[in-house]
Protein backbone atom coordinates (compact mmCIF):
# COMPACT_ATOMS: atom_id res chain seq x y z
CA UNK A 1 13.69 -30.43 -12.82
CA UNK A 2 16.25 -31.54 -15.56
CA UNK A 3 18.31 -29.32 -17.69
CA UNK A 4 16.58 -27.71 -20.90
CA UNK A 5 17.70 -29.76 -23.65
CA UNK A 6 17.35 -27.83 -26.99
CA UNK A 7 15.91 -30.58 -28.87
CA UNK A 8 13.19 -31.62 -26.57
CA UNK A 9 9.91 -29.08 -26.15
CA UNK A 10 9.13 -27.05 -23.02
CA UNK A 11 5.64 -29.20 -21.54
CA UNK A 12 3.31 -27.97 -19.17
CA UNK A 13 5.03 -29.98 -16.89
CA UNK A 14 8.01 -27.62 -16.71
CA UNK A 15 5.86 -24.45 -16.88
CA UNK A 16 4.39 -25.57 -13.53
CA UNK A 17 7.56 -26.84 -12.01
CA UNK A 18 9.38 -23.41 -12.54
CA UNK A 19 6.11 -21.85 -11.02
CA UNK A 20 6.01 -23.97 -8.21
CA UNK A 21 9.98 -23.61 -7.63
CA UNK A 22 9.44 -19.52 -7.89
CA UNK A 23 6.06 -19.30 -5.91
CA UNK A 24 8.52 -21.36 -2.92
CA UNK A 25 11.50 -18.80 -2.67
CA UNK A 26 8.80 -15.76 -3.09
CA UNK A 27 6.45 -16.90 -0.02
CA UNK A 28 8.73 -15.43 2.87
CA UNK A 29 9.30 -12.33 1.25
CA UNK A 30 5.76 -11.50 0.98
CA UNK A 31 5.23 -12.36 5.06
CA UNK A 32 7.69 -10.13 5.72
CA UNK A 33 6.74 -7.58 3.40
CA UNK A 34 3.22 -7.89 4.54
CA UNK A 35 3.98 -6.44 8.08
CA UNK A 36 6.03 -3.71 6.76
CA UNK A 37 2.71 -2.75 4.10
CA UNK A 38 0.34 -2.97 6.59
CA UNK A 39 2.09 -0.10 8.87
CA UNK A 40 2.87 1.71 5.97
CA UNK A 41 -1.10 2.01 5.19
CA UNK A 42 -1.76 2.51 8.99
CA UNK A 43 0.59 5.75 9.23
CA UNK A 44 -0.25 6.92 5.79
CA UNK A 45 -4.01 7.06 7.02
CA UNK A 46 -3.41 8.65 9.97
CA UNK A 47 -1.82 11.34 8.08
CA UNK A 48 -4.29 11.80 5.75
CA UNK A 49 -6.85 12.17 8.81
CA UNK A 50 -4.82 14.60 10.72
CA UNK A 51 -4.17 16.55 7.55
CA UNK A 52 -7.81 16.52 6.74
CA UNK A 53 -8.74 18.08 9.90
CA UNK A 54 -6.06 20.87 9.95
CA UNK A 55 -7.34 22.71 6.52
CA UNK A 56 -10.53 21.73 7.59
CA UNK A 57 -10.00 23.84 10.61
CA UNK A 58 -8.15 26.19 8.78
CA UNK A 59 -11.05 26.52 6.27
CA UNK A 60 -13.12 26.99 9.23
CA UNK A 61 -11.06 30.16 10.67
CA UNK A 62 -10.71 31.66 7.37
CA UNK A 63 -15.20 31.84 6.77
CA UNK A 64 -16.04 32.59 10.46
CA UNK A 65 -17.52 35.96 10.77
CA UNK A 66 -16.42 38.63 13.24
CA UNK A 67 -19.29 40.31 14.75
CA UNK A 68 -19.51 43.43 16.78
CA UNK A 69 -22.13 44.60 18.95
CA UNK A 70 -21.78 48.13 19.81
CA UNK A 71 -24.37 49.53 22.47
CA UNK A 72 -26.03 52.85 21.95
């Protein structure tokens, strides 16, 4: 791609250069940063399980009824 020259108009031509010049030196970012994401979401879910079924339980203890059964 040349240099901008201030006289000349930016073209569509130069648009999609610079796009296709960024979208290049992005790509291995994103593979890398894809791995990392995808772990992220694995442990986040797992702690939203495993916090789901510890009120749950707790909710559980709290509503239980204690009965008694007394012989006469």
């Amino acid at each position: 791609m040349s240099k901008l020259d201030p006289a000349r108009p930016i073209t569509r031509d130069d648009i999609q250069a610079k796009l296709r010049q960024l979208q290049r030196s992005a790509q291995p970012g994103a593979r890398e940063a894809r791995g990392v994401g995808m772990a992220g979401a694995i442990a986040g879910g797992a702690v939203v399980v495993i916090g789901a079924y510890l009120l749950g339980r707790r909710r559980g203890r709290k509503r239980r009824s204690v009965i008694e059964i007394r012989r006469i």
